[in-house]
Protein backbone atom coordinates (compact mmCIF):
# COMPACT_ATOMS: atom_id res chain seq x y z
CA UNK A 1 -2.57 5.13 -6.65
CA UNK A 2 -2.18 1.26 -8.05
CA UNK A 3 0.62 -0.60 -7.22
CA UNK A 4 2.67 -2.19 -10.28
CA UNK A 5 5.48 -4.34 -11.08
CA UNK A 6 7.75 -3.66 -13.38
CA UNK A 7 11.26 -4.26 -14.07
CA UNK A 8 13.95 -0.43 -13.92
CA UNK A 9 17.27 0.30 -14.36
CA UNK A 10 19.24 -0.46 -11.33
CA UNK A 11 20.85 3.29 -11.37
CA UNK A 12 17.40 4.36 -11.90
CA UNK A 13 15.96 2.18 -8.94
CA UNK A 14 18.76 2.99 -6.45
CA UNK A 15 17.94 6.78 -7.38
CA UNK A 16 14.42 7.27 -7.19
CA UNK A 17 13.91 4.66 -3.82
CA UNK A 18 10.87 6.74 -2.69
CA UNK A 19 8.76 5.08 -5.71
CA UNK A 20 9.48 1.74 -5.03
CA UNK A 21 7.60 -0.44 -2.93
CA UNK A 22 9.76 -3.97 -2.81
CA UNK A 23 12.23 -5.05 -4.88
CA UNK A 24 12.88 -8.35 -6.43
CA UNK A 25 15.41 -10.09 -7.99
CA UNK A 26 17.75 -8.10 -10.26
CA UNK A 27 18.30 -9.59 -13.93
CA UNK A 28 21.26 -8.06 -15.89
CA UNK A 29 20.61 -4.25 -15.20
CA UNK A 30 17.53 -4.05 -14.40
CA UNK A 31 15.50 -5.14 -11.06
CA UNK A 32 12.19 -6.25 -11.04
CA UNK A 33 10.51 -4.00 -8.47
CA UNK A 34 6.94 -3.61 -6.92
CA UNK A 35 6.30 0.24 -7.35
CA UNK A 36 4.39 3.25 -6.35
CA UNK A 37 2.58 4.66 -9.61
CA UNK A 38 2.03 8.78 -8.63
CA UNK A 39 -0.69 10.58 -11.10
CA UNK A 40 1.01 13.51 -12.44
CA UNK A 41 -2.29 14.93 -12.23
CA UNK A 42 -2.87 14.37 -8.59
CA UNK A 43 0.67 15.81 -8.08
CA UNK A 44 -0.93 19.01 -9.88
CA UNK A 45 -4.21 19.05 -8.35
CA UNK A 46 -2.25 19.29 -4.73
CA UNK A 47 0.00 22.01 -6.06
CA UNK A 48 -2.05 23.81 -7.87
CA UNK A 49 -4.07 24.23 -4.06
CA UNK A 50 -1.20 26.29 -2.89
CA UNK A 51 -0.31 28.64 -6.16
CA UNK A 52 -2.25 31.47 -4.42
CA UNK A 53 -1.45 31.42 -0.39
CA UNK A 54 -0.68 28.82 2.37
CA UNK A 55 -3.41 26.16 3.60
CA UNK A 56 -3.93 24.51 6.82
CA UNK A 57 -4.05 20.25 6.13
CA UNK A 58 -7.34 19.97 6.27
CA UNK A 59 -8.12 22.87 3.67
CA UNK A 60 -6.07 21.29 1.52
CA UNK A 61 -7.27 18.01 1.56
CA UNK A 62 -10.47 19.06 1.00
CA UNK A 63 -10.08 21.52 -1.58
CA UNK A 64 -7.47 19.38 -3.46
CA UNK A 65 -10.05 16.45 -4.25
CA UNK A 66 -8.14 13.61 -3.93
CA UNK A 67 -10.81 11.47 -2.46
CA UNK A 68 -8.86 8.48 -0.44
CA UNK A 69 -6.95 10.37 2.57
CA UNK A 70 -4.06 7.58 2.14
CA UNK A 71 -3.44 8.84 -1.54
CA UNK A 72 -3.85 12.23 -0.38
CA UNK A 73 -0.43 11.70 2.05
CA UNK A 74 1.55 9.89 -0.29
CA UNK A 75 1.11 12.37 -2.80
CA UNK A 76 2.00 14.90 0.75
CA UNK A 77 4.68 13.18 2.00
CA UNK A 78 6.16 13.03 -2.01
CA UNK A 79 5.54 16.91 -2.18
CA UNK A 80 7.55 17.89 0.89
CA UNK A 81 10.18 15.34 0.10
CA UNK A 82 11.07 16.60 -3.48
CA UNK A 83 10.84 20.25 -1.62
CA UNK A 84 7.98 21.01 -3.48
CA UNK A 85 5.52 21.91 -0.61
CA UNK A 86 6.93 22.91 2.79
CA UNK A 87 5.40 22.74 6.20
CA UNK A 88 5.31 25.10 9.08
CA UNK A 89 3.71 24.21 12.41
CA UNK A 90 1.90 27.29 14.23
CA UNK A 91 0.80 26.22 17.03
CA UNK A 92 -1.57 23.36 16.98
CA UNK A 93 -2.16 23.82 13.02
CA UNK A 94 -0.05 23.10 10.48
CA UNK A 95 0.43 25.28 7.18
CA UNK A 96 1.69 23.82 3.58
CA UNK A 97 3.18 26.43 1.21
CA UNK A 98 4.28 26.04 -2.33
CA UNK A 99 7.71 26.17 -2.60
CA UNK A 100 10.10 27.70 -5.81
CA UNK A 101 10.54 24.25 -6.77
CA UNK A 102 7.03 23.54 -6.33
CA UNK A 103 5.95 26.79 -8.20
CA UNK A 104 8.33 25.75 -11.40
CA UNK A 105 7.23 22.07 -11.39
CA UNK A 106 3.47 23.37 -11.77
CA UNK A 107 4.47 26.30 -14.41
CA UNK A 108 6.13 23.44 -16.47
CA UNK A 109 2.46 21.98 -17.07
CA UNK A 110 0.44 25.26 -16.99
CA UNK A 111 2.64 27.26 -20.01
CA UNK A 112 1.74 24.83 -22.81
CA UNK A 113 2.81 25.36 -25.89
CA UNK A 114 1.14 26.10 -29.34
């Protein structure tokens, strides 16, 4: 996940807070902003982990492939934020599930069309 600056909406900006690193000055509408650039593929790869059952952390780190363990919990912390993972604590594990939300976001990408 690369870090990049580019200038967004302020409405946009003031909405979406989680993606944004720092933010600079603001120039008409628009802020110039240092921000987090998510792979809608790694977002997929993580979901697409959970589409059959529940996982304990470390299975799904390892079987989501997302090399750099810092990426891994951004991309985490992003899922359970936007409600599309949830976490359960069982004792001294804890279990990730997909969520509804989480099931629709990955069906948008898996029904292409033709």
């Amino acid at each position: 996940m690369k870090a990049r600056l580019t200038y967004i909406p302020v409405e946009i900006a003031d909405h979406f807070e989680d993606f944004i690193i720092t933010r600079d000055e603001q120039i008409l509408d628009a802020v110039k902003a240092r921000t987090r650039d998510f792979s809608t593929l790694s977002l997929l790869k993580l979901l697409y982990q959970l589409r059959c059952g529940s996982m304990s952390f470390s299975n799904l780190y390892i079987n989501s492939k997302i090399r750099m363990k810092q990426s891994f919990l951004n991309y985490l912390h992003l899922c359970i934020k936007y409600n599309f993972i949830s976490k359960e604590t069982i004792g001294p594990n804890v279990i990730y599930s997909l969520t509804d939300r989480g099931r629709r976001m990955l069906d948008l990408f898996m029904q292409k069309s033709n």
